[in-house]
Protein backbone atom coordinates (compact mmCIF):
# COMPACT_ATOMS: atom_id res chain seq x y z
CA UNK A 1 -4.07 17.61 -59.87
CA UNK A 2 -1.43 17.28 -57.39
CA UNK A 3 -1.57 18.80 -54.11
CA UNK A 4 1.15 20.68 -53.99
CA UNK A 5 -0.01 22.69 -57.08
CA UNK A 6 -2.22 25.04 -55.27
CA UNK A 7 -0.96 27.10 -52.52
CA UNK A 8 -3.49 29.73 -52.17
CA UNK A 9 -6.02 27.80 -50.40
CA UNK A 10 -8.32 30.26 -50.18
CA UNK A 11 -9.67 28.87 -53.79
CA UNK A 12 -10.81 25.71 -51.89
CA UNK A 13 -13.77 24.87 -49.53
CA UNK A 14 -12.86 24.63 -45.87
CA UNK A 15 -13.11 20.62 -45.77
CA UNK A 16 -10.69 20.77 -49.15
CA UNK A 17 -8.45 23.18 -46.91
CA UNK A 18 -7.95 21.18 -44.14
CA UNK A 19 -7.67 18.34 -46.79
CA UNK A 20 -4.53 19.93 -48.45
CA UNK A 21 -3.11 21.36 -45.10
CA UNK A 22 -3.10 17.44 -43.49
CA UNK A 23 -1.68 16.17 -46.95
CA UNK A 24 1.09 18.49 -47.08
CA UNK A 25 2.30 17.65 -43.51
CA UNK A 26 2.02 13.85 -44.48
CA UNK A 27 2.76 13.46 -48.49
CA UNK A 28 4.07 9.94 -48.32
CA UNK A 29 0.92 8.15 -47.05
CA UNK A 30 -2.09 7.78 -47.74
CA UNK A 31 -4.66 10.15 -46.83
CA UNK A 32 -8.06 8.88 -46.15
CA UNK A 33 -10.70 11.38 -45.51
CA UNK A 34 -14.00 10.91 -43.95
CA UNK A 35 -17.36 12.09 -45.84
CA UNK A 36 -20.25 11.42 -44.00
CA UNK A 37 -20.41 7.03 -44.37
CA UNK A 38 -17.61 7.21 -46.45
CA UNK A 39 -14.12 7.54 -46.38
CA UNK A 40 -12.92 9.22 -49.55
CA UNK A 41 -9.46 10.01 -51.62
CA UNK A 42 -7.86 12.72 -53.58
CA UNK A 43 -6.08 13.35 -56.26
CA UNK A 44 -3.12 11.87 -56.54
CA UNK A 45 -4.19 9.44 -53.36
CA UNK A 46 -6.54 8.60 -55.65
CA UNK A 47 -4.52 7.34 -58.74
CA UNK A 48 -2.06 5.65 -56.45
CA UNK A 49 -4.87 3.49 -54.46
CA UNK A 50 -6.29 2.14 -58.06
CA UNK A 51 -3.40 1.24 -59.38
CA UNK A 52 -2.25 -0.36 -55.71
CA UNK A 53 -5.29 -2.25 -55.45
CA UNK A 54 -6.28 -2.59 -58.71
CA UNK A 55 -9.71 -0.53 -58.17
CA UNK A 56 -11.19 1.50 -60.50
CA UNK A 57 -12.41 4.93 -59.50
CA UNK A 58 -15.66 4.47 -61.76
CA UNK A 59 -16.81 1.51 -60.00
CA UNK A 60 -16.62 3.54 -56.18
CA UNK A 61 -19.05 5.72 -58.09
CA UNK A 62 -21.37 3.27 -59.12
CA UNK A 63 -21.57 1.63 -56.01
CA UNK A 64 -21.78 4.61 -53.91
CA UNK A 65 -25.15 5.14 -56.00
CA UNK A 66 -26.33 1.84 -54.65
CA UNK A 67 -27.43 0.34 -58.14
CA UNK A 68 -25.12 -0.87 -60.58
CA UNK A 69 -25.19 0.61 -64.10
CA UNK A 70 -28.63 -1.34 -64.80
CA UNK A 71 -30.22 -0.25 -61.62
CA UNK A 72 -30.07 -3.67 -59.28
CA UNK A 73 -28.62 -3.38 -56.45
CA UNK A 74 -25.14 -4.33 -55.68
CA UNK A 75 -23.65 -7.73 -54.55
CA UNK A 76 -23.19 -7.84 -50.66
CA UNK A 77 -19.49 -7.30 -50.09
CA UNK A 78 -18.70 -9.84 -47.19
């Protein structure tokens, strides 16, 4: 979904709102957004970060669960 395809915001939660608003003022970066420990991204963000850093979106999942797909825990990252 791209951002700009929605612009009844009124269909979106209020963090989502605010999400889109900031994203619309600032298209060409970007747009990290805080979710309680985590910093998050959207959409489109989204694609471009994975295929900029070579991360895919499946394993932020995993980890965010804390256990990798056979329940251990993760590797410490640094």
């Amino acid at each position: 979904m791209k951002e700009s395809a929605s612009k009844d915001l009124s269909d979106h939660t209020p963090m989502m709102q605010q999400y889109l608003k900031l994203k619309a003022q600032h298209p060409e970066i970007l747009l990290f957004y805080r979710m309680g420990d985590f910093y998050e991204l959207f959409y489109d963000d989204a694609k471009r970060a994975s295929q900029l850093l070579g991360y895919l979106a499946d394993e932020a999942r995993r980890f965010r669960g804390r256990t990798d797909s056979d329940g251990r825990d993760p590797p410490s990252r640094g």
